[in-house]
C-alpha atoms as a PDB file:
ATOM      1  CA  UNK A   1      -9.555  12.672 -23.055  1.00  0.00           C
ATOM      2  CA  UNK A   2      -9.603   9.047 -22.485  1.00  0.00           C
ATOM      3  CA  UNK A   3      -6.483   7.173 -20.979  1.00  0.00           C
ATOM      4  CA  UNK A   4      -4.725   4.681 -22.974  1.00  0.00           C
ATOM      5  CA  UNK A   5      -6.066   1.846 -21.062  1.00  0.00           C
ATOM      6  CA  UNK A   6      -3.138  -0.855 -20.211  1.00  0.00           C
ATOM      7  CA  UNK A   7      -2.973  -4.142 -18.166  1.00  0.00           C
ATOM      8  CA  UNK A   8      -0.158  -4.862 -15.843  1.00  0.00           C
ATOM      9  CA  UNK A   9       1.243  -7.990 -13.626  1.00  0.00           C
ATOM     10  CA  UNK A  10       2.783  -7.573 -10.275  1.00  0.00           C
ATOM     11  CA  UNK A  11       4.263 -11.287 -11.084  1.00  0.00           C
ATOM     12  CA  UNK A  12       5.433 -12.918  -7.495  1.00  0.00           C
ATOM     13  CA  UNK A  13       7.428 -16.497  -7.477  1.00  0.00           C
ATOM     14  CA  UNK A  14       7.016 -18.631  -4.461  1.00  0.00           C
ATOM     15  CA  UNK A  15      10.090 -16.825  -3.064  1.00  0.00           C
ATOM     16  CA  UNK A  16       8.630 -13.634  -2.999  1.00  0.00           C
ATOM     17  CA  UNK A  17      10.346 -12.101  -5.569  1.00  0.00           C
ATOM     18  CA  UNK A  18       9.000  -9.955  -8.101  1.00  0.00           C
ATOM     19  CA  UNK A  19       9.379 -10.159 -12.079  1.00  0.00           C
ATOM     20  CA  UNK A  20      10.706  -7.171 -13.835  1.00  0.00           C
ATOM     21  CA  UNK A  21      11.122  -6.217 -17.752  1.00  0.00           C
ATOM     22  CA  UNK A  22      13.182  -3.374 -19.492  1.00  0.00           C
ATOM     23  CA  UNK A  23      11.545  -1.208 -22.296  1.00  0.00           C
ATOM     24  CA  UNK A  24      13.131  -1.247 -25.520  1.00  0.00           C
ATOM     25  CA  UNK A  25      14.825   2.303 -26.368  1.00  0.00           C
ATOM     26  CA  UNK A  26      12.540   2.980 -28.862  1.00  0.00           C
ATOM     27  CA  UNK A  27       8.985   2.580 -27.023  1.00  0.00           C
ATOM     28  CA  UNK A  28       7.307   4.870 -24.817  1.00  0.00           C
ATOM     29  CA  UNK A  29       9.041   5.225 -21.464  1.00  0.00           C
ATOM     30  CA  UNK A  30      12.126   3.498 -23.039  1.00  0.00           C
ATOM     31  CA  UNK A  31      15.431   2.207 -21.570  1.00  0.00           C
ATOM     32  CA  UNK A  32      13.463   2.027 -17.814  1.00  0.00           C
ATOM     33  CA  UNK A  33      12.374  -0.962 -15.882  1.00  0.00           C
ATOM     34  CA  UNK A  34       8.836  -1.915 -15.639  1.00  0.00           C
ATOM     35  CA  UNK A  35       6.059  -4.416 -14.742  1.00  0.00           C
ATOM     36  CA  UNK A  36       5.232  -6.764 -17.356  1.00  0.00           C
ATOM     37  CA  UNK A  37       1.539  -6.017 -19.152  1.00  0.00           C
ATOM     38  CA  UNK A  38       0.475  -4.312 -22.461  1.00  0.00           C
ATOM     39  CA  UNK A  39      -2.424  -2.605 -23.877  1.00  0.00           C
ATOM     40  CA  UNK A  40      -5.997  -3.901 -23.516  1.00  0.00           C
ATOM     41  CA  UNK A  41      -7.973  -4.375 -26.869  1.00  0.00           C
ATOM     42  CA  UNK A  42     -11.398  -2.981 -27.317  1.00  0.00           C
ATOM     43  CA  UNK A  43     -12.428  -7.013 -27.234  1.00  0.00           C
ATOM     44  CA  UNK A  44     -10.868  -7.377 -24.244  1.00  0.00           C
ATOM     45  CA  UNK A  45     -11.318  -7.008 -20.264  1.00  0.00           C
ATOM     46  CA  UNK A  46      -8.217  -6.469 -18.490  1.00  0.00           C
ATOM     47  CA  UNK A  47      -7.556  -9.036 -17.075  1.00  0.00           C
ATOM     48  CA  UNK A  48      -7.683 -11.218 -20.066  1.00  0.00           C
ATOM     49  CA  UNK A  49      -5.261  -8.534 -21.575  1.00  0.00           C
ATOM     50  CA  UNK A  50      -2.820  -9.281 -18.522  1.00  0.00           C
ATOM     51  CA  UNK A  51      -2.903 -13.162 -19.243  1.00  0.00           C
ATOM     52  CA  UNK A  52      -2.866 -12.754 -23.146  1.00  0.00           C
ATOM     53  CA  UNK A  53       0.416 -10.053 -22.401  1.00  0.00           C
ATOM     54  CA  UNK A  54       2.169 -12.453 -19.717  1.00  0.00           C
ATOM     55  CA  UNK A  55       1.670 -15.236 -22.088  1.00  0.00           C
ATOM     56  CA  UNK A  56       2.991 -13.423 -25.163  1.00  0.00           C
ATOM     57  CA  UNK A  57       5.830 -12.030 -23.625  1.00  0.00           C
ATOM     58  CA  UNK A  58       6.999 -13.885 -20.828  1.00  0.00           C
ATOM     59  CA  UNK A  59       5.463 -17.454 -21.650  1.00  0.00           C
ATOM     60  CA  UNK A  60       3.888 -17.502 -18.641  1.00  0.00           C
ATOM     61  CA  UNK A  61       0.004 -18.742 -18.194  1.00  0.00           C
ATOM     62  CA  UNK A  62      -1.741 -17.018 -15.270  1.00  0.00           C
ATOM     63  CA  UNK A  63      -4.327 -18.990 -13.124  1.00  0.00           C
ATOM     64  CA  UNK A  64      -5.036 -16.496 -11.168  1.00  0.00           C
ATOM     65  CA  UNK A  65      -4.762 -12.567 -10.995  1.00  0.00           C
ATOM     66  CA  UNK A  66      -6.301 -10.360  -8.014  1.00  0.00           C
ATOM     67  CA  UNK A  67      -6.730  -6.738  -8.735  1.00  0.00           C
ATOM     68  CA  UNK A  68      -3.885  -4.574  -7.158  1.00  0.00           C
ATOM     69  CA  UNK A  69      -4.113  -1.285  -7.717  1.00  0.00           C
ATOM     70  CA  UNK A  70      -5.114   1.184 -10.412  1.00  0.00           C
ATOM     71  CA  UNK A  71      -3.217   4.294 -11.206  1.00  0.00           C
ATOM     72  CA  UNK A  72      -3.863   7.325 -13.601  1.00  0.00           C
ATOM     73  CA  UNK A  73      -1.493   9.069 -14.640  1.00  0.00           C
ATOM     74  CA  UNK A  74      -0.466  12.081 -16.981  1.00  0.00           C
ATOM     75  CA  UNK A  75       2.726  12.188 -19.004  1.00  0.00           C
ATOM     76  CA  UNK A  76       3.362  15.197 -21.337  1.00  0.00           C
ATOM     77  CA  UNK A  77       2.607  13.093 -24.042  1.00  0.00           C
ATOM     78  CA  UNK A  78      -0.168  11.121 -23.045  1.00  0.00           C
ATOM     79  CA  UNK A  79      -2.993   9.911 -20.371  1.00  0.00           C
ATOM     80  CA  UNK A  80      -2.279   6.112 -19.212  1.00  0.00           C
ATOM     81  CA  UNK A  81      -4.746   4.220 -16.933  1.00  0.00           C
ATOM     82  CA  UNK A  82      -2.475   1.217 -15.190  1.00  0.00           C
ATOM     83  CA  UNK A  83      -4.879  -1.502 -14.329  1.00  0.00           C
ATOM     84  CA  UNK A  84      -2.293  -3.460 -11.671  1.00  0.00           C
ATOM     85  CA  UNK A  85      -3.000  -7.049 -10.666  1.00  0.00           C
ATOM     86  CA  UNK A  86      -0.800  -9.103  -8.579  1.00  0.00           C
ATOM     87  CA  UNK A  87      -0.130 -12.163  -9.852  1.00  0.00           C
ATOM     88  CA  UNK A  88       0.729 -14.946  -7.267  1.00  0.00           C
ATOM     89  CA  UNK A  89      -0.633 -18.092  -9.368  1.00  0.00           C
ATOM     90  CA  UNK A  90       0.957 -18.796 -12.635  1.00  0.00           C
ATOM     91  CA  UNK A  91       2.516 -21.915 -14.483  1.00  0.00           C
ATOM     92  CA  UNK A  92       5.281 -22.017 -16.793  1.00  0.00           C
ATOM     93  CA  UNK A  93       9.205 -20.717 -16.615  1.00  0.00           C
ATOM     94  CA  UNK A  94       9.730 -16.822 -17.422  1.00  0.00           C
ATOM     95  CA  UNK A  95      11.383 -16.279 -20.431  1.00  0.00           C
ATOM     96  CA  UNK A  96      12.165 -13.671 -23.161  1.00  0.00           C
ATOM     97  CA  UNK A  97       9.744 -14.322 -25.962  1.00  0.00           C
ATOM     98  CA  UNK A  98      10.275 -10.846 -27.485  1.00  0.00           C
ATOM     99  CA  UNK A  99      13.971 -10.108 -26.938  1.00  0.00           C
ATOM    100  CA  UNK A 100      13.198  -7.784 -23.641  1.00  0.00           C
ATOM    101  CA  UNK A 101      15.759  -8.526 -20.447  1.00  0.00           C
ATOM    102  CA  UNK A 102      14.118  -9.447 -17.477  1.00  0.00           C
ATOM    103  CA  UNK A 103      14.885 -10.518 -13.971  1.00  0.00           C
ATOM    104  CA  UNK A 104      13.619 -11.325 -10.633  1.00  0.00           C
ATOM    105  CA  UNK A 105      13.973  -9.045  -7.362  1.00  0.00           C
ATOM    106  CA  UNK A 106      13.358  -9.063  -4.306  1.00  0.00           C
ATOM    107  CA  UNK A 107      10.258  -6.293  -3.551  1.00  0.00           C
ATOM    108  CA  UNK A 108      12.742  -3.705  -1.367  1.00  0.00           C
ATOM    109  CA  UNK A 109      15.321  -4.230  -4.484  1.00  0.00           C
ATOM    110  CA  UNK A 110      12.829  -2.553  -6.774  1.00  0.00           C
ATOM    111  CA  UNK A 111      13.812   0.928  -5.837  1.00  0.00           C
ATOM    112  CA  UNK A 112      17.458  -0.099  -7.166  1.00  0.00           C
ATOM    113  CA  UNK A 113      15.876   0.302 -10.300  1.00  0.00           C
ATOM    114  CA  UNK A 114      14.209   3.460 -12.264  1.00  0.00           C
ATOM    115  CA  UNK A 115      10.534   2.905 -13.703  1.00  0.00           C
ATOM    116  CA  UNK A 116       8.248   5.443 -14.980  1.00  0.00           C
ATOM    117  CA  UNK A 117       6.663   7.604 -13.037  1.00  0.00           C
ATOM    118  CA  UNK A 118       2.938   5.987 -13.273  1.00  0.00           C
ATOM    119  CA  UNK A 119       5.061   2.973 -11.401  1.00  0.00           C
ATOM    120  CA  UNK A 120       5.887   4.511  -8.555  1.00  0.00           C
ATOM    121  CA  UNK A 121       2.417   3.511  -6.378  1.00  0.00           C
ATOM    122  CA  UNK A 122       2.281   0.239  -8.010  1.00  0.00           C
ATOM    123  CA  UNK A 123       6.293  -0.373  -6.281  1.00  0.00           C
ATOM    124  CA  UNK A 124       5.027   0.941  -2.890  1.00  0.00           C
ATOM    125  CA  UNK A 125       1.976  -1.747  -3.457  1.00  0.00           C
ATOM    126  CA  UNK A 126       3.704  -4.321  -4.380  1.00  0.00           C
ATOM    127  CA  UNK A 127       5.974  -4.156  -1.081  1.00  0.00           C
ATOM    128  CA  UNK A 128       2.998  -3.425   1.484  1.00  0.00           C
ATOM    129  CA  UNK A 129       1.346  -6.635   2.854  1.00  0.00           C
ATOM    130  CA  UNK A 130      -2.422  -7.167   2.577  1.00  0.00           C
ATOM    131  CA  UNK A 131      -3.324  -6.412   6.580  1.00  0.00           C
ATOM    132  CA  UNK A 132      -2.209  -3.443   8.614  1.00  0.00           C
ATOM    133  CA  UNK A 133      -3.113  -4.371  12.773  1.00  0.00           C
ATOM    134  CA  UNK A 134      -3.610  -1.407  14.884  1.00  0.00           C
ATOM    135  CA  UNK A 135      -2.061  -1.764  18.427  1.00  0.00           C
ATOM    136  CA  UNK A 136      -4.701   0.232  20.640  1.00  0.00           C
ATOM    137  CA  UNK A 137      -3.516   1.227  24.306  1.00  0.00           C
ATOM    138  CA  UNK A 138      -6.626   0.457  26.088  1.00  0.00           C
ATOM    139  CA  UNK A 139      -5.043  -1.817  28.273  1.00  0.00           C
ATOM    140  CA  UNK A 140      -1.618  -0.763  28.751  1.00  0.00           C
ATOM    141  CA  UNK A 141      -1.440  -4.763  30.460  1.00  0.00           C
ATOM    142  CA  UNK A 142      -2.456  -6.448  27.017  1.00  0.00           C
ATOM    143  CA  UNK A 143      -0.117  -4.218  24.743  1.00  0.00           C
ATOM    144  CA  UNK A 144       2.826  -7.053  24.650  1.00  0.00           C
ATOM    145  CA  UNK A 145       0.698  -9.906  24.506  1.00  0.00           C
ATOM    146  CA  UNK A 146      -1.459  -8.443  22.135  1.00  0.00           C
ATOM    147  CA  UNK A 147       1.546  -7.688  19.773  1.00  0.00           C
ATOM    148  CA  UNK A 148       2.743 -11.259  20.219  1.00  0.00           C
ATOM    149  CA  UNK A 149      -0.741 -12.171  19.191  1.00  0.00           C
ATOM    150  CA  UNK A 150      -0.469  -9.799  15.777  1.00  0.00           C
ATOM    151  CA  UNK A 151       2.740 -10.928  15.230  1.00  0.00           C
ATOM    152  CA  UNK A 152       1.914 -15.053  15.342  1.00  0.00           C
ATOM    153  CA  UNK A 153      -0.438 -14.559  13.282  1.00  0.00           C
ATOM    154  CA  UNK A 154       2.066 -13.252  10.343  1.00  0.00           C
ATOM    155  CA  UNK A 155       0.995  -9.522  10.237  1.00  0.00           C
ATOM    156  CA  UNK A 156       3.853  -7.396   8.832  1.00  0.00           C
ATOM    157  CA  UNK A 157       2.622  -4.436   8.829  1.00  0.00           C
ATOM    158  CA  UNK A 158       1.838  -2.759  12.688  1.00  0.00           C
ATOM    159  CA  UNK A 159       0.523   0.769  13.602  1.00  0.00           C
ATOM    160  CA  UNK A 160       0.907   1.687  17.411  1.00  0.00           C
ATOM    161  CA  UNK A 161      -1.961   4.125  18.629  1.00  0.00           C
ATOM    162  CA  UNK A 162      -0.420   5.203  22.095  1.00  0.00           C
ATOM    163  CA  UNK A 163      -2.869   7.772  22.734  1.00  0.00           C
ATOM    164  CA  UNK A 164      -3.274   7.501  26.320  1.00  0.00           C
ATOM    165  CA  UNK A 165       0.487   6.196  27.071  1.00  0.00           C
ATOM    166  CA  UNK A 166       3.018   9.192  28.932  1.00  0.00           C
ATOM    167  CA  UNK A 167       5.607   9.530  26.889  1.00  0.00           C
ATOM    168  CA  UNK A 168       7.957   7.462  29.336  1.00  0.00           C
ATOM    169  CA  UNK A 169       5.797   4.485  29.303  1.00  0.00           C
ATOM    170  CA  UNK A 170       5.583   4.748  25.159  1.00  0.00           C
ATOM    171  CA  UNK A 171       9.872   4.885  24.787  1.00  0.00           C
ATOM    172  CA  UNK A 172       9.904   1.860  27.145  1.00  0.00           C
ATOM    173  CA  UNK A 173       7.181  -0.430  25.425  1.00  0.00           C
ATOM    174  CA  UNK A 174       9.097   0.426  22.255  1.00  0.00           C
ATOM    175  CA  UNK A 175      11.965  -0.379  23.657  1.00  0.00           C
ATOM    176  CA  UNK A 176      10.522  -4.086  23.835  1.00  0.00           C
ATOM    177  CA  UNK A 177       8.275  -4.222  21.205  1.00  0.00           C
ATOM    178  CA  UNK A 178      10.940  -2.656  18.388  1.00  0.00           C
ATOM    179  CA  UNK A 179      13.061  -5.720  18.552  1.00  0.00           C
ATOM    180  CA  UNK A 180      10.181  -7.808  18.481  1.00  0.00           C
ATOM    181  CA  UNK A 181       8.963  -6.416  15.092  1.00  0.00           C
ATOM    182  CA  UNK A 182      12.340  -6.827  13.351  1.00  0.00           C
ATOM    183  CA  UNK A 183      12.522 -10.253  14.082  1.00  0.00           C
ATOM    184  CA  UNK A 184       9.555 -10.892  12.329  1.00  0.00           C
ATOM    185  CA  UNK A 185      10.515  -8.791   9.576  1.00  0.00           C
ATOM    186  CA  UNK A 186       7.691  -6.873  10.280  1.00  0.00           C
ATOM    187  CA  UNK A 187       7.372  -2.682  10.038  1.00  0.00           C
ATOM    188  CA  UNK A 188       6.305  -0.695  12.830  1.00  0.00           C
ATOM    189  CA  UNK A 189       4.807   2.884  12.531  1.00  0.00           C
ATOM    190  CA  UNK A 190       4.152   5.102  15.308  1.00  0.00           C
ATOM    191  CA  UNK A 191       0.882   7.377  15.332  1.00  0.00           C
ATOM    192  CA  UNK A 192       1.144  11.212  14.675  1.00  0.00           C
ATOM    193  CA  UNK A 193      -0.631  11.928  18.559  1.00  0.00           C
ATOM    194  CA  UNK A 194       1.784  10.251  19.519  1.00  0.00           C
ATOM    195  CA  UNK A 195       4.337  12.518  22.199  1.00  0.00           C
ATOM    196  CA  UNK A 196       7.380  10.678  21.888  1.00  0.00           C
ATOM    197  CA  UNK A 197      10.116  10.204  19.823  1.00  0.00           C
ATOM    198  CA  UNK A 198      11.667   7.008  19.094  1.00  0.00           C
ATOM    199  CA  UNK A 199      13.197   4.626  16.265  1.00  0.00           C
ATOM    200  CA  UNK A 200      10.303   2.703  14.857  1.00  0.00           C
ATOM    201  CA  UNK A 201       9.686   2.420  10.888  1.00  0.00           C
ATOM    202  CA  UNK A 202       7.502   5.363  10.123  1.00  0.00           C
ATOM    203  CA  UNK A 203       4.668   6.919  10.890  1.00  0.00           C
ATOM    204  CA  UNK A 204       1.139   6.960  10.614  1.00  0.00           C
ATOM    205  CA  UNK A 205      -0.707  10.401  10.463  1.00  0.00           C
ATOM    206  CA  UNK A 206      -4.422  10.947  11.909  1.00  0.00           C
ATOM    207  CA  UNK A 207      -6.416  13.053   9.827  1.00  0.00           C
ATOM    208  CA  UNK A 208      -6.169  15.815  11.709  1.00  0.00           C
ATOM    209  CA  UNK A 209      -2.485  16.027  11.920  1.00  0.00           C
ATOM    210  CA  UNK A 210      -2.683  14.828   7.666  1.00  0.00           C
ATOM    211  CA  UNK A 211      -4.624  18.175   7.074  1.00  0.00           C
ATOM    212  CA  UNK A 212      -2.062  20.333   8.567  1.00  0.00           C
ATOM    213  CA  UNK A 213       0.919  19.177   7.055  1.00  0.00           C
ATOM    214  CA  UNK A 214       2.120  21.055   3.937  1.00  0.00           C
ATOM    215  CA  UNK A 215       5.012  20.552   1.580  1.00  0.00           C
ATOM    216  CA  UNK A 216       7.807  23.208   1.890  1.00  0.00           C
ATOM    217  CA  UNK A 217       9.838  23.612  -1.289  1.00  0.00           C
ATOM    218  CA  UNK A 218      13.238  22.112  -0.405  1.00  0.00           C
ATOM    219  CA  UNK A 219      12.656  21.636   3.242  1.00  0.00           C
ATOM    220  CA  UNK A 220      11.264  18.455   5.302  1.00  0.00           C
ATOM    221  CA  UNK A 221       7.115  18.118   5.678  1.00  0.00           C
ATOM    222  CA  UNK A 222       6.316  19.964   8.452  1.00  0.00           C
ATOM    223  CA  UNK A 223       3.411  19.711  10.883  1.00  0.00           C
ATOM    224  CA  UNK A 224       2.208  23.362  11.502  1.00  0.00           C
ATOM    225  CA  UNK A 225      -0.151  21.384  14.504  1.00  0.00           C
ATOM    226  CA  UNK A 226       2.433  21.050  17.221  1.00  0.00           C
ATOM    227  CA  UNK A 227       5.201  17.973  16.070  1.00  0.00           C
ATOM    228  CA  UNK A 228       7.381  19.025  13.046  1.00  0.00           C
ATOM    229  CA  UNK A 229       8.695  16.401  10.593  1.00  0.00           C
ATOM    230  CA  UNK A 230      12.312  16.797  10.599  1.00  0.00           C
ATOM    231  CA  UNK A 231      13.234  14.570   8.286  1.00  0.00           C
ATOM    232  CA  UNK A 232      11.140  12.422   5.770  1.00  0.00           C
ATOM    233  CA  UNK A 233      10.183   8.764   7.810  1.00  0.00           C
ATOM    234  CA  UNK A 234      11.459   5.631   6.124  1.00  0.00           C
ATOM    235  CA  UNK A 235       7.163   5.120   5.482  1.00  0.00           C
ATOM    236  CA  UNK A 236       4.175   7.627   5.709  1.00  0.00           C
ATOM    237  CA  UNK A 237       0.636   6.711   5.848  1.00  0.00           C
ATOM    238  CA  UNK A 238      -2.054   8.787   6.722  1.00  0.00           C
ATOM    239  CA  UNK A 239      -6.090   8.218   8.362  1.00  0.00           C
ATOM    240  CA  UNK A 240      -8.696   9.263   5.565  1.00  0.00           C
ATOM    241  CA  UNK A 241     -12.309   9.615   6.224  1.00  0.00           C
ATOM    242  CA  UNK A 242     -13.429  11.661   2.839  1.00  0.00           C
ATOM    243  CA  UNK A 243     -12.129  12.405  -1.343  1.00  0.00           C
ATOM    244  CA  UNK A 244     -10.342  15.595   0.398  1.00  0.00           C
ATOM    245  CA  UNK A 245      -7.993  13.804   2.415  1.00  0.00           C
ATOM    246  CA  UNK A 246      -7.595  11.513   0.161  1.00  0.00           C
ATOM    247  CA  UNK A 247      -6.436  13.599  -2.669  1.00  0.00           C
ATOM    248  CA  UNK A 248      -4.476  15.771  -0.045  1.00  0.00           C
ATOM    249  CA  UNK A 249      -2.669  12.312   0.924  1.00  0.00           C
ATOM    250  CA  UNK A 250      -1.655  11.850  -2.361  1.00  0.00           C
ATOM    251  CA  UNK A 251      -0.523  15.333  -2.884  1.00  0.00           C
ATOM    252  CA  UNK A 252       1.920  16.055  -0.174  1.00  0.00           C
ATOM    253  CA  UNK A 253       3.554  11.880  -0.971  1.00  0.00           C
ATOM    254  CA  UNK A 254       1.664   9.645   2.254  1.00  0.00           C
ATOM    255  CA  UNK A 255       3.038   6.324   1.086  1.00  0.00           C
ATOM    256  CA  UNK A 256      -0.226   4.721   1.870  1.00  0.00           C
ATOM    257  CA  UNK A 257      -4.031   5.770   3.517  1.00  0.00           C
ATOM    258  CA  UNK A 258      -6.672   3.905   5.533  1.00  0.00           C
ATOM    259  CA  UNK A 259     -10.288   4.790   4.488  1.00  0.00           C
ATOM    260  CA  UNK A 260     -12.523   4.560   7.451  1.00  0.00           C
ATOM    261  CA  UNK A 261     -15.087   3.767   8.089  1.00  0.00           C
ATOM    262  CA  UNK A 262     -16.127   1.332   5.556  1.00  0.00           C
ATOM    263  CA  UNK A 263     -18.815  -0.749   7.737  1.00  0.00           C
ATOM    264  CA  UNK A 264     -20.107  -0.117  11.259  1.00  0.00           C
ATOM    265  CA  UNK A 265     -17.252  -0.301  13.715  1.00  0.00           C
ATOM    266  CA  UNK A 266     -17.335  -0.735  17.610  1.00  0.00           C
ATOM    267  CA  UNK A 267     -14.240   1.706  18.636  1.00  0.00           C
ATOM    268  CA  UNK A 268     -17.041   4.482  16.589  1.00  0.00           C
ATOM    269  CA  UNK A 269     -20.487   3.432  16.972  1.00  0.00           C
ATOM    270  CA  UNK A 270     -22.256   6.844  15.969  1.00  0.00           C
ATOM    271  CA  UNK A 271     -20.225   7.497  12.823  1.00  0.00           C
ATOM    272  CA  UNK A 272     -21.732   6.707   8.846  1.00  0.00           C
ATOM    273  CA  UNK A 273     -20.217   3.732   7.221  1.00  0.00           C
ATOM    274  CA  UNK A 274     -18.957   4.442   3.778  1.00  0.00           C
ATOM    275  CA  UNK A 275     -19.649   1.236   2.660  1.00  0.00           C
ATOM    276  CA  UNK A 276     -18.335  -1.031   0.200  1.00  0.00           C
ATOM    277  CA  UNK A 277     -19.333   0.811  -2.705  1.00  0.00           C
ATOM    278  CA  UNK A 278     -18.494   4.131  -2.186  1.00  0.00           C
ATOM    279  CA  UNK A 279     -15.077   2.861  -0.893  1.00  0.00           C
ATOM    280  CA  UNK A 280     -15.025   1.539  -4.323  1.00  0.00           C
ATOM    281  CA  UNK A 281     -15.657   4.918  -5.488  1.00  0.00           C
ATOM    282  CA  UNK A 282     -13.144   6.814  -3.737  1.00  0.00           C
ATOM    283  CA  UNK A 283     -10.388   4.493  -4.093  1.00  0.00           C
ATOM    284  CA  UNK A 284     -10.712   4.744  -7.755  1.00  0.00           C
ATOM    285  CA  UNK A 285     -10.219   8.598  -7.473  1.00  0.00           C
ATOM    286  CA  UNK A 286      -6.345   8.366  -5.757  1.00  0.00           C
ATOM    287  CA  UNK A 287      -3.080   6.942  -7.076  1.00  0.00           C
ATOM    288  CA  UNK A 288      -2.361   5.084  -3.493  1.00  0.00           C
ATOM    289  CA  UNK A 289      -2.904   1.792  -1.538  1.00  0.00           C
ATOM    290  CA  UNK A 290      -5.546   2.308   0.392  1.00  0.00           C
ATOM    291  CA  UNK A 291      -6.350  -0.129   3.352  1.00  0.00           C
ATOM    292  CA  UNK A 292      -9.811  -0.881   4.423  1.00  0.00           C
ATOM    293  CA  UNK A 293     -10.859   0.153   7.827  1.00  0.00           C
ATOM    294  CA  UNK A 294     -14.218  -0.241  10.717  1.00  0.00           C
ATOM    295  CA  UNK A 295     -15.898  -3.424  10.978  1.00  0.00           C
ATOM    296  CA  UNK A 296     -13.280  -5.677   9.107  1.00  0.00           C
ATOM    297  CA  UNK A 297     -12.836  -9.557   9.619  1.00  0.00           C
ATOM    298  CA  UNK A 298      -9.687 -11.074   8.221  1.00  0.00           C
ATOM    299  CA  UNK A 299     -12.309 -12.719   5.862  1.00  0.00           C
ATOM    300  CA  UNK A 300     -13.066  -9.085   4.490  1.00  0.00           C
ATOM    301  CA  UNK A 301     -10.159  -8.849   2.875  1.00  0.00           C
ATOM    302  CA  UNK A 302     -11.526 -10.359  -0.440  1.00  0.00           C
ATOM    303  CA  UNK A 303     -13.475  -7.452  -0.670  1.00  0.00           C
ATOM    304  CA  UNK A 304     -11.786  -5.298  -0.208  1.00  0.00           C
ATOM    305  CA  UNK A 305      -9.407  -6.181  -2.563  1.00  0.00           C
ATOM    306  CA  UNK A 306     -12.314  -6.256  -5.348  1.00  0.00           C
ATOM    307  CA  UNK A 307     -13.088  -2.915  -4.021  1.00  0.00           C
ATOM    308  CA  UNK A 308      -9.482  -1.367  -5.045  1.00  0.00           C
ATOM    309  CA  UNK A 309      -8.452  -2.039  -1.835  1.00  0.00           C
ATOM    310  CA  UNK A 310      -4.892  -2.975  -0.481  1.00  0.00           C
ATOM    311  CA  UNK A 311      -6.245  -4.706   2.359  1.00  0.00           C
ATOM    312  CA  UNK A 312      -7.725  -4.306   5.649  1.00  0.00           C
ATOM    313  CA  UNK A 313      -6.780  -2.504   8.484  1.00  0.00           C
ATOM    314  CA  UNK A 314      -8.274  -3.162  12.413  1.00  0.00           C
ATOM    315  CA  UNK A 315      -7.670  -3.814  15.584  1.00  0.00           C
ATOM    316  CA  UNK A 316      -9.260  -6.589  16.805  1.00  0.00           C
ATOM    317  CA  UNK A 317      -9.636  -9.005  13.959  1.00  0.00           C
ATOM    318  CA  UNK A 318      -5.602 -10.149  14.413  1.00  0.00           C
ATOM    319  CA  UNK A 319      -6.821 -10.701  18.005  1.00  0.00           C
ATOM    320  CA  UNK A 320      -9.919 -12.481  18.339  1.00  0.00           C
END
């Protein structure tokens, strides 16, 4: 069966604050909050769906539109394919052409609200930033310094892979860099390999520790590889190399993946590049933001937003 193929606008105001609609009661999905957009006519492409929709409904003209995310999704009544752009560029003051309440809220605020169920990824998209740094423990010397540098640059969003770290020396680095990160309003998730337990934002699962970790009806995930997951992290992401992990991921509720690797990386010199087109390809399979990772430049990000992509993950290019 072929989805009912509709167009939708992650519409952001130069505060950062995202515009919301409520159905009417007697649509599909009624009486719930939801991301502006409509249907896309056989004449149409989506994204000239998204601008005739915002245009028609909210008076708004878009001047630009970036693809988001795309999510498929089965209700008992129907099969919807959510083609998400974020919509940063627009001109003209929001308003209620077509009697529908609307307001604007900040992106954590949007789980104050209920939305269908196909919204869900599009609400953890729209409140993940487009880079994810990697904090690598190479150099146990460069790890505060090299978080400064991340966090000059504006990145938000900070995984720290303590591999080689004692579990002392990780609690005490923490103990520094934590404070740092909420400062700058930025998240920090600790890697699964990691041996140590402290307060950071969430955590980010290697593949290995992604494929053991199963869903226990009315108890917390649990790693059956050595940690446990007492209790479900503020944010979850998970390392993906292939469509397995991927759909595994998405099956036991990882917030948000990296695919890797996508190009030729240094930190993995022997391993096959996915490239940019199966990336493409696999993206398109899963209902979650999936960050680009091996080989990226901050000027990959484009692409990898074309691609499906969230962003770009990597640990050197907020460096250099």
């Amino acid at each position: 069966m072929n989805p009912l193929q509709v167009a939708v606008g992650v519409v952001k105001n130069p505060e950062g604050k995202i515009l919301i609609s409520l159905r009417h009661a007697d649509l599909h999905q009624g009486g719930l909050w939801e991301f502006p957009g409509g249907k896309i006519e056989s004449s149409e492409t989506a994204e000239q769906a998204l601008a005739r929709e915002l245009k028609e409904e909210l008076n708004i003209t878009v001047t630009s539109a970036t693809p988001l995310i795309t999510v498929n999704h089965q209700y008992s009544d129907r099969f919807v394919q959510l083609n998400v752009f974020l919509v940063e560029q627009f001109s003209g003051e929001a308003k209620s052409c077509e009697d529908q309440p609307f307001k604007w809220v900040t992106p954590t605020e949007l789980y104050h609200y209920v939305f269908p169920a196909a919204n869900q990824p599009i609400i953890t998209a729209a409140r993940l930033p487009h880079y994810y740094a990697i904090l690598d423990d190479a150099d146990e010397a460069l790890l505060l310094p090299n978080l400064q540098k991340m966090l000059n640059r504006g990145v938000k969003l900070i995984q720290a892979r303590l591999k080689n770290l004692s579990p002392a020396a990780v609690a005490k680095f923490i103990e520094q860099a934590y404070p740092l990160c909420q400062q700058q309003q930025a998240l920090l998730l600790m890697n699964s390999a990691v041996e140590c337990s402290v307060e950071v934002d969430g955590i980010h699962l290697t593949s290995r520790d992604l494929m053991a970790l199963r869903p226990c009806s009315g108890q917390p995930l649990r790693l059956r590889s050595g940690h446990a997951l007492t209790a479900r992290p503020k944010w979850l992401a998970a390392s993906c190399h292939n469509l397995e992990q991927l759909q595994h991921a998405q099956n036991i509720g990882v917030d948000f993946v990296v695919l890797a690797p996508v190009l030729a990386t240094q930190t993995h010199p022997g391993a096959t590049s996915l490239g940019w087109e199966q990336f493409a390809d696999l993206v398109a399979k899963v209902n979650l933001p999936v960050y680009a990772l091996g080989g990226m430049a901050e000027s990959s990000l484009a692409t990898a937003r074309q691609s499906g992509g969230q962003g770009i993950a990597a640990i050197r290019a907020f460096l250099d």
